[in-house]
Protein backbone atom coordinates (compact mmCIF):
# COMPACT_ATOMS: atom_id res chain seq x y z
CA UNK A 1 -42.95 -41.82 25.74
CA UNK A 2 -43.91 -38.35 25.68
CA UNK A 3 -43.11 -35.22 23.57
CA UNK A 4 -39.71 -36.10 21.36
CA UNK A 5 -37.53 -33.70 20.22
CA UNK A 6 -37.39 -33.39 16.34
CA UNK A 7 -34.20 -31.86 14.28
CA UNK A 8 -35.97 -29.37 12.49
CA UNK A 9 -37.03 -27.81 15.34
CA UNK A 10 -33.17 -26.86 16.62
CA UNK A 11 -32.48 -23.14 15.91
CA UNK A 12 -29.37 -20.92 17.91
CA UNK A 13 -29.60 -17.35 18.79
CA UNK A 14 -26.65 -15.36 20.42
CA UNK A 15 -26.20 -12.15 21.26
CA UNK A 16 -22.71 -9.92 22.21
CA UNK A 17 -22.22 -9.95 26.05
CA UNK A 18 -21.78 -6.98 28.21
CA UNK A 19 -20.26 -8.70 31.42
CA UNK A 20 -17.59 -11.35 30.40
CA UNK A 21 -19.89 -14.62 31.06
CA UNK A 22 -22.74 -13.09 32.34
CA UNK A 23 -26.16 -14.28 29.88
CA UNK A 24 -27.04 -11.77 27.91
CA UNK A 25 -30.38 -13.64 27.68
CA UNK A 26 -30.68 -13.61 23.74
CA UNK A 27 -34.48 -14.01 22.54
CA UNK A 28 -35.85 -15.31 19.45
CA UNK A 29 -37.53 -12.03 18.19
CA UNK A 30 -34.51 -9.85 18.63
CA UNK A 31 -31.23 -12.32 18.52
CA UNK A 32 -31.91 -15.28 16.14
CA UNK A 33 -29.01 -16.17 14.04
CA UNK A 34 -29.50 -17.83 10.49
CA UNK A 35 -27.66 -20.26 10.97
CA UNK A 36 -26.50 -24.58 10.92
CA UNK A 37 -25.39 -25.67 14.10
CA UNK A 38 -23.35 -28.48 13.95
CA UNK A 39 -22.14 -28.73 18.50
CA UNK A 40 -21.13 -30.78 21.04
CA UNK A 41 -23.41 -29.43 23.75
CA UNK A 42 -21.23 -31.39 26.76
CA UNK A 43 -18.02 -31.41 25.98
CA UNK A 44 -14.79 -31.42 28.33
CA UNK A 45 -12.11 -34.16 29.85
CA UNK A 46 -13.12 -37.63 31.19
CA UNK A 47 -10.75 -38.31 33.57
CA UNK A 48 -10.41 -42.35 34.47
CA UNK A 49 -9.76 -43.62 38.04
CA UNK A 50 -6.95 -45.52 38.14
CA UNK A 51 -6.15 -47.86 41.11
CA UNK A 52 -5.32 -51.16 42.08
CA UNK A 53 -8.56 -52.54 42.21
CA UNK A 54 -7.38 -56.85 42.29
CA UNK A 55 -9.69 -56.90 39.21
CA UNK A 56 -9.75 -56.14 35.72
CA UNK A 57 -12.46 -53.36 33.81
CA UNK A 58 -12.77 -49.84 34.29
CA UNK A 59 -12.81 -48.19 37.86
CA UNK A 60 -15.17 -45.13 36.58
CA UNK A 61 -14.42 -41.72 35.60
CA UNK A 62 -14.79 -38.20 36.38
CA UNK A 63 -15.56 -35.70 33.53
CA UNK A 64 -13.72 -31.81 34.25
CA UNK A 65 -13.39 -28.52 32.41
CA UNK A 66 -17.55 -28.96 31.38
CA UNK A 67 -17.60 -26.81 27.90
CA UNK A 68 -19.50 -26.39 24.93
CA UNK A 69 -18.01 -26.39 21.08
CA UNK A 70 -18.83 -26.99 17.65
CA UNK A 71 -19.54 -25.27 14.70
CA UNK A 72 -21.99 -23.01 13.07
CA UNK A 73 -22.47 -22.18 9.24
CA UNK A 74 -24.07 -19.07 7.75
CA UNK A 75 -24.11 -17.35 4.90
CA UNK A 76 -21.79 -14.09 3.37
CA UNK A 77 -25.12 -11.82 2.25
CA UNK A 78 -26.07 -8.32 2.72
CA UNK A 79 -27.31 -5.47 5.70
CA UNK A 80 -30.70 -3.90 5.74
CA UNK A 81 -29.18 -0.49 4.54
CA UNK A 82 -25.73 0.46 4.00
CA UNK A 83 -23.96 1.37 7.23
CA UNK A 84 -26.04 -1.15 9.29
CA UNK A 85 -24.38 -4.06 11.16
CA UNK A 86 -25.09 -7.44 9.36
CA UNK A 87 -27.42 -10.05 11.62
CA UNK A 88 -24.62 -12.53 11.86
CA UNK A 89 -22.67 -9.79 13.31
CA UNK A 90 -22.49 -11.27 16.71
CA UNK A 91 -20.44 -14.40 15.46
CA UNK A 92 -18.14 -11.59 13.53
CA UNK A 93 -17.30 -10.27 17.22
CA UNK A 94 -17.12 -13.65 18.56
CA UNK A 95 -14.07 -14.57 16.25
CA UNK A 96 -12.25 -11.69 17.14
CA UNK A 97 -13.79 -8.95 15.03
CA UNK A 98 -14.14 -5.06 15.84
CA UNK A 99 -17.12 -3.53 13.62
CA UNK A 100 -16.21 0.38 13.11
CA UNK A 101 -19.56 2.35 11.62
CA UNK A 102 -19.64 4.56 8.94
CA UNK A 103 -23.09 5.96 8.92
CA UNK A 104 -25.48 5.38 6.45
CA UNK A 105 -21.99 4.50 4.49
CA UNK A 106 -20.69 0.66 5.36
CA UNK A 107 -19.59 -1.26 8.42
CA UNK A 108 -15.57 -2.29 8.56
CA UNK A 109 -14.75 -5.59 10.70
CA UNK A 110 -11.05 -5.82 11.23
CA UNK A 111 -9.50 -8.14 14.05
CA UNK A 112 -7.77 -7.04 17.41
CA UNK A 113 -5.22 -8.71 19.38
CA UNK A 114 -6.85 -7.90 23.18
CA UNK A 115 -10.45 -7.29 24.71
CA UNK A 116 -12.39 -9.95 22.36
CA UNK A 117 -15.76 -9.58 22.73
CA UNK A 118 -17.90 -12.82 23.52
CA UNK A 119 -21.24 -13.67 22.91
CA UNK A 120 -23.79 -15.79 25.26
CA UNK A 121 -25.27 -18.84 23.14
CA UNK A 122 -28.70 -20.50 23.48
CA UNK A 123 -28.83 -23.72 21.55
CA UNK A 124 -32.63 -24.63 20.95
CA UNK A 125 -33.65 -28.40 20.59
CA UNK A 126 -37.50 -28.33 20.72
CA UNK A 127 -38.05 -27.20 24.07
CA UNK A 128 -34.53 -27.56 25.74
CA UNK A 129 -32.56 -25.05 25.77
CA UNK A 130 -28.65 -25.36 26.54
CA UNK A 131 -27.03 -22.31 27.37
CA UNK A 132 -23.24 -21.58 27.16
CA UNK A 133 -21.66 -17.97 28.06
CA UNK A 134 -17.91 -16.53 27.19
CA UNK A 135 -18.13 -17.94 23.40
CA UNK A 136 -15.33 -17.34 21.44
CA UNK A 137 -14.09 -19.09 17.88
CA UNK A 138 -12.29 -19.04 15.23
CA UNK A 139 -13.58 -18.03 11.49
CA UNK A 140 -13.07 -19.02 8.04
CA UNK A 141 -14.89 -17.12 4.85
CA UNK A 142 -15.29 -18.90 1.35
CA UNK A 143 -15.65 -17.04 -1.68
CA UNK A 144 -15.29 -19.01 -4.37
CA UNK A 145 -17.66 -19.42 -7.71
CA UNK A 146 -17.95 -23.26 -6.64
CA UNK A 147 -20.80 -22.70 -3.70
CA UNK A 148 -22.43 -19.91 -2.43
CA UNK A 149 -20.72 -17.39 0.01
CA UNK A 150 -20.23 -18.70 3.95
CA UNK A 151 -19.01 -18.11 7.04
CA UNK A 152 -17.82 -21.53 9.29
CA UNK A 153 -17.97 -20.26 12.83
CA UNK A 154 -15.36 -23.23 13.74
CA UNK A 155 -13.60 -24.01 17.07
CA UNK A 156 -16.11 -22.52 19.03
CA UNK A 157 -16.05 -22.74 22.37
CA UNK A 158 -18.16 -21.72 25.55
CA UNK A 159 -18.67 -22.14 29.32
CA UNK A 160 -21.32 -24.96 30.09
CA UNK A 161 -24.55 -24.04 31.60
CA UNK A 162 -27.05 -26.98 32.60
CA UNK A 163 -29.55 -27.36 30.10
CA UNK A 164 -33.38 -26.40 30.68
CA UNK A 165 -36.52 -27.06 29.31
CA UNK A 166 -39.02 -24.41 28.52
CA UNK A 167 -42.49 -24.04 28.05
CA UNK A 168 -42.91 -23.25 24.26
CA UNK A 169 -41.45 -23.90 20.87
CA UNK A 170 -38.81 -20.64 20.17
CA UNK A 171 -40.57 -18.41 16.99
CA UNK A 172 -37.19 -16.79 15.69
CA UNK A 173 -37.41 -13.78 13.48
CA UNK A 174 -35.37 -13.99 10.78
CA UNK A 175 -35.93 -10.77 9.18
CA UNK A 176 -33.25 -9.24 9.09
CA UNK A 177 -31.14 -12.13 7.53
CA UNK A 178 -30.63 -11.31 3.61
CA UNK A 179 -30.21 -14.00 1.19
CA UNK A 180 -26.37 -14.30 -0.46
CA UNK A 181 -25.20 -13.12 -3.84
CA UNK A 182 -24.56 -15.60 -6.25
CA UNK A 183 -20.68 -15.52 -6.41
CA UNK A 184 -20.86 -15.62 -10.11
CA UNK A 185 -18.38 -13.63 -12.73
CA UNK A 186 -20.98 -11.48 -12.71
CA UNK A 187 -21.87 -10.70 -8.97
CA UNK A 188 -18.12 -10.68 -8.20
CA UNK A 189 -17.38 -7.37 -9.46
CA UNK A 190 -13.61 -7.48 -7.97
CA UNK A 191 -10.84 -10.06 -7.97
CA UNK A 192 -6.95 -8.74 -7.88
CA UNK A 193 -3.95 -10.51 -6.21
CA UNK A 194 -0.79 -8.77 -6.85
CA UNK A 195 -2.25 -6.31 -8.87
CA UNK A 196 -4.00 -8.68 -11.46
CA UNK A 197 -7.05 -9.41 -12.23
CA UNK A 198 -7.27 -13.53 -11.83
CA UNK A 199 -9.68 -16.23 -12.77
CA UNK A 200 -10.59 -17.44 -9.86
CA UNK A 201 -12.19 -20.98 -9.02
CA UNK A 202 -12.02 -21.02 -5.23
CA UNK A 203 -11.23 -18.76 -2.46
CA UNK A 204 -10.90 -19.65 1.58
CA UNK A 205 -10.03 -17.13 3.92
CA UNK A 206 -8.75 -18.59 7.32
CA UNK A 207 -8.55 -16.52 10.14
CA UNK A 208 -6.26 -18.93 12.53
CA UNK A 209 -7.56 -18.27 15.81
CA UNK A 210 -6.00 -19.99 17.98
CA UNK A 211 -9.14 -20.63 20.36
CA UNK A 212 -8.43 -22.00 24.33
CA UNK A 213 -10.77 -22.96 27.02
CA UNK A 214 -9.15 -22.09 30.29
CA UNK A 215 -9.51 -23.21 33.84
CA UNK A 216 -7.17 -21.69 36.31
CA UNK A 217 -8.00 -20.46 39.95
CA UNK A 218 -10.25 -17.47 39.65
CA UNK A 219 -10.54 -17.69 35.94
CA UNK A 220 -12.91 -20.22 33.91
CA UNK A 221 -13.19 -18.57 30.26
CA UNK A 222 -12.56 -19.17 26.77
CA UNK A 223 -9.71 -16.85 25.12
CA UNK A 224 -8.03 -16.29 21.43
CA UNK A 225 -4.57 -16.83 21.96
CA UNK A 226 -3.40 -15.93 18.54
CA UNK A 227 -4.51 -15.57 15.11
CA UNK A 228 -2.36 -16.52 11.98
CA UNK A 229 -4.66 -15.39 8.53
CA UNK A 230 -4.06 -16.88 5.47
CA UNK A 231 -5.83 -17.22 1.86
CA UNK A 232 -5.80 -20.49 -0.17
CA UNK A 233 -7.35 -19.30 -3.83
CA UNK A 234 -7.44 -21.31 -6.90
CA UNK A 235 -7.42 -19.46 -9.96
CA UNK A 236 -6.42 -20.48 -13.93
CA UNK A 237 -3.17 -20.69 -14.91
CA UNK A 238 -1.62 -18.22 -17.14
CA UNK A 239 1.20 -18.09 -19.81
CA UNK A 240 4.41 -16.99 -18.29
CA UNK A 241 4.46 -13.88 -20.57
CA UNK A 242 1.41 -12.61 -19.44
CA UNK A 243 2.24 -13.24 -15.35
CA UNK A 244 4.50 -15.69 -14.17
CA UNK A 245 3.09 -16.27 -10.66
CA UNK A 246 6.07 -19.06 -10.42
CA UNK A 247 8.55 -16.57 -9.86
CA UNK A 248 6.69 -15.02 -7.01
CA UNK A 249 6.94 -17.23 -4.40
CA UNK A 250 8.01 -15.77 -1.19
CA UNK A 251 7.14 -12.53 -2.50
CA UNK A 252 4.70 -9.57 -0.98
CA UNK A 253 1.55 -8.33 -3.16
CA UNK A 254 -2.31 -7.63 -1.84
CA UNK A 255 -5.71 -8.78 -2.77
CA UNK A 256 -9.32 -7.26 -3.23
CA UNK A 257 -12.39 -8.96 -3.59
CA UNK A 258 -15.41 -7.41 -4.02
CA UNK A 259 -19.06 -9.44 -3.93
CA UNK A 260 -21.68 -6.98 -5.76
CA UNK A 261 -22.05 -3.99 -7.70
CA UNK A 262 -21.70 -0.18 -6.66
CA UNK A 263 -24.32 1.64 -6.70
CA UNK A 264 -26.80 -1.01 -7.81
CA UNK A 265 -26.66 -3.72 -5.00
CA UNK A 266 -26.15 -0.73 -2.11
CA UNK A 267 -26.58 -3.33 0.89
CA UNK A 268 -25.42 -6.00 -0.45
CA UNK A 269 -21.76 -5.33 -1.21
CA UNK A 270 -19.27 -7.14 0.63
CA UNK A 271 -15.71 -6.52 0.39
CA UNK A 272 -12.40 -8.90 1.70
CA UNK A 273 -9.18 -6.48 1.12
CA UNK A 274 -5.70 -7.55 2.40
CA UNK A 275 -3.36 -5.34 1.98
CA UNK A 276 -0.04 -7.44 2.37
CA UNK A 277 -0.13 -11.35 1.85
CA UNK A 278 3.08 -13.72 1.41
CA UNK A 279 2.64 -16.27 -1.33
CA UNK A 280 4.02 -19.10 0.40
CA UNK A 281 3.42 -22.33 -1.93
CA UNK A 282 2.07 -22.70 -5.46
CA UNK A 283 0.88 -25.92 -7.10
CA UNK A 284 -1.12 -26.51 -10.43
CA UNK A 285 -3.88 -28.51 -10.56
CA UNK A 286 -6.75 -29.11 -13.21
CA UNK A 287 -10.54 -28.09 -13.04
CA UNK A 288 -12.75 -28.81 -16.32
CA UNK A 289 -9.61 -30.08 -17.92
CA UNK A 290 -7.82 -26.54 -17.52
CA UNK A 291 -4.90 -25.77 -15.59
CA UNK A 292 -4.77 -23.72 -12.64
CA UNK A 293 -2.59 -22.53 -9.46
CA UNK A 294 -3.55 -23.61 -6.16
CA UNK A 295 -2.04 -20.79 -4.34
CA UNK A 296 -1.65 -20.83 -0.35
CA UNK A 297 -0.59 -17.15 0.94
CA UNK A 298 0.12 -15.74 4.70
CA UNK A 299 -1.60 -12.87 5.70
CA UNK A 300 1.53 -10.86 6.98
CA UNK A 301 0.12 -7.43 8.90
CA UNK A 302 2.74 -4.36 8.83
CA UNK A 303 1.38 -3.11 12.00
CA UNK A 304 -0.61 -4.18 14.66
CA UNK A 305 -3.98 -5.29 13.44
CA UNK A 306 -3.64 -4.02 9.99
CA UNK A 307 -4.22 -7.75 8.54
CA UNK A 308 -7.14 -6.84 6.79
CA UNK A 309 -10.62 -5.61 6.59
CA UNK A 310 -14.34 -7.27 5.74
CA UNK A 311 -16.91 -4.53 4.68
CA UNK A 312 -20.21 -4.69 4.30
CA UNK A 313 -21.82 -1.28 2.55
C-alpha cells in the first residue's frame, strides 16, 4: 500500500462565492478556516430497484441528489483590529449573515431573509481534496461559563464535486485566527435579560435555519428556507421579591451579552444583543446543588430582519 491518509492532516478552507456555485478556488495561505470538520463528503438518496426479479436479495440501487453536509466547529474570539471582518467570517455569511462595516469601529452581522451568500468549500484529507460549491447552513453560538465560546456551523450543505488528489500537503495560514476569551464572570462584562442582570450558567443561541438542498429542472442549489432564532440560557434562580421570572412567561423583554472589556480588549469584544425575545417555557433545575431556571425564549423580530445583531469591535 502506498501513501495513507492520516486525520491530522484534514484541514477546510472556504471562501464567499461571487457566482452562485461557481469555485471560488479558496487557498490555504489566504482562506484557511480554524476550524473541526465533522462531514459527510458523499451524501444524497440511494434509490433501490425494485422489480420482480423470481428471486429474493437486493436488485441494486441508484444513488441521486449527490451533496455534501456536515458540520464544522470554531471558536467565538476576536478580529485583528476593530472594524475588521473576523476569519471565520465566511461561515457567518454562509448561515445567512450580512456583515455591515464600521471602519476602524466594529463589524455588525445581522441575518436577511433573500440573496444568502454561499461559500465554495475545499475539504483537505492529506492530499485529496473534495470540493463542494453553493454551501449554505444553519448556525448556533454558545456562550456559556461551562466551555469556551463556539460557533457549530450545523446542517451544512453543498453541491458535490468529484474529489481530486493533489500534489502536496495544504500549509494553511492561520494567522489571522485569534484565540477565544475565557467566558468567565470576569471576561463577560455584560449579561441582561429583561432588564436584569442574571447569573448565568449556560447560554445557546440557535439560529433555525431551515437549510434545503434542491434539485429541480434548471436549478441544483442549496437554499435557507426560513430561520426561527431562539435562546435557551440557564441562569440561578432568584427569590420572587427580587424578580419573579415565573410570572413572565409569554411575556416580551431583550437581552445583551457582551464577551470582553471596552477599551481594554479593543478586538476582542464580541457582542449578542436581541432586542425582543418571547420567554416561552421556564423550568428549574440544579447545578452545584443551587437552583436555577432553564429558560427557552423565541427570538420574535418587529420588522423584517431586526432579530438581532452579533458584533465584533
Amino acid at each position: 500500500m502506498g501513501e495513507r491518509i492520516l486525520e491530522q492532516d484534514t484541514c477546510v478552507l472556504a471562501a464567499v462565492e461571487t457566482v452562485y456555485g461557481t469555485d471560488k478556488a479558496p487557498t490555504a495561505a489566504a482562506n484557511a478556516m480554524r476550524v473541526k470538520a465533522d462531514m459527510t463528503l458523499l451524501d444524497g438518496d440511494q434509490e433501490a430497484i425494485e422489480f420482480d426479479a423470481g428471486r429474493g436479495g437486493s436488485k441494486g440501487s441508484i444513488q441521486r441528489n449527490k451533496k455534501i453536509s456536515g458540520t464544522l466547529t470554531g471558536y467565538v474570539a476576536g478580529v485583528s483590529a476593530a472594524g475588521t471582518a473576523p476569519a471565520i467570517a465566511p461561515l457567518l455569511q454562509a448561515a445567512g449573515l450580512k456583515p455591515t462595516v464600521t471602519a476602524a469601529t466594529k463589524v455588525t452581522y445581522k441575518p436577511v431573509s433573500t440573496n444568502h451568500d454561499s461559500i465554495t468549500l475545499h475539504v483537505f484529507r492529506g492530499k485529496v481534496k473534495h470540493p463542494c460549491v453553493g454551501a449554505r447552513c444553519n448556525l448556533e453560538v454558545s456562550l456559556g461559563t461551562d466551555a469556551l465560546p463556539k460557533f457549530t456551523f450545523n446542517s451544512l450543505m453543498g453541491l458535490y464535486v468529484n474529489p481530486a488528489q493533489v500534489a502536496d500537503f495544504q500549509n494553511c495560514d492561520f494567522t489571522p485566527f485569534k484565540n477565544p476569551l475565557v467566558t468567565d464572570p470576569v471576561s463577560i462584562t455584560k449579561m441582561q435579560l429583561f432588564g436584569q442582570e442574571v447569573n448565568m450558567a449556560q447560554l445557546t443561541f440557535r439560529l433555525g435555519n431551515t437549510v434545503t438542498y434542491r434539485s429541480v429542472t434548471n436549478d441544483e442549489s442549496v437554499q435557507i428556507t426560513s430561520r426561527r432564532p431562539q435562546v435557551e440560557i440557564v441562569f440561578e434562580e432568584p427569590l420572587l421579591n427580587d424578580f419573579n421570572w415565573w410570572n413572565k412567561i409569554s411575556t416580551f423583554g431583550a437581552m445583551a451579552y457582551q464577551l470582553g472589556e471596552d477599551v481594554t480588549d479593543v478586538g476582542r469584544i464580541f457582542e449578542l444583543l436581541v432586542p425582543n425575545l418571547q420567554l416561552n417555557s421556564i423550568a428549574p433545575t440544579i447545578i452545584d446543588g443551587i437552583s436555577h431556571l432553564r429558560c427557552v425564549l423565541d427570538v420574535v423580530p418587529t420588522a423584517r430582519d431586526n432579530d438581532f445583531e452579533m458584533i465584533f469591535r
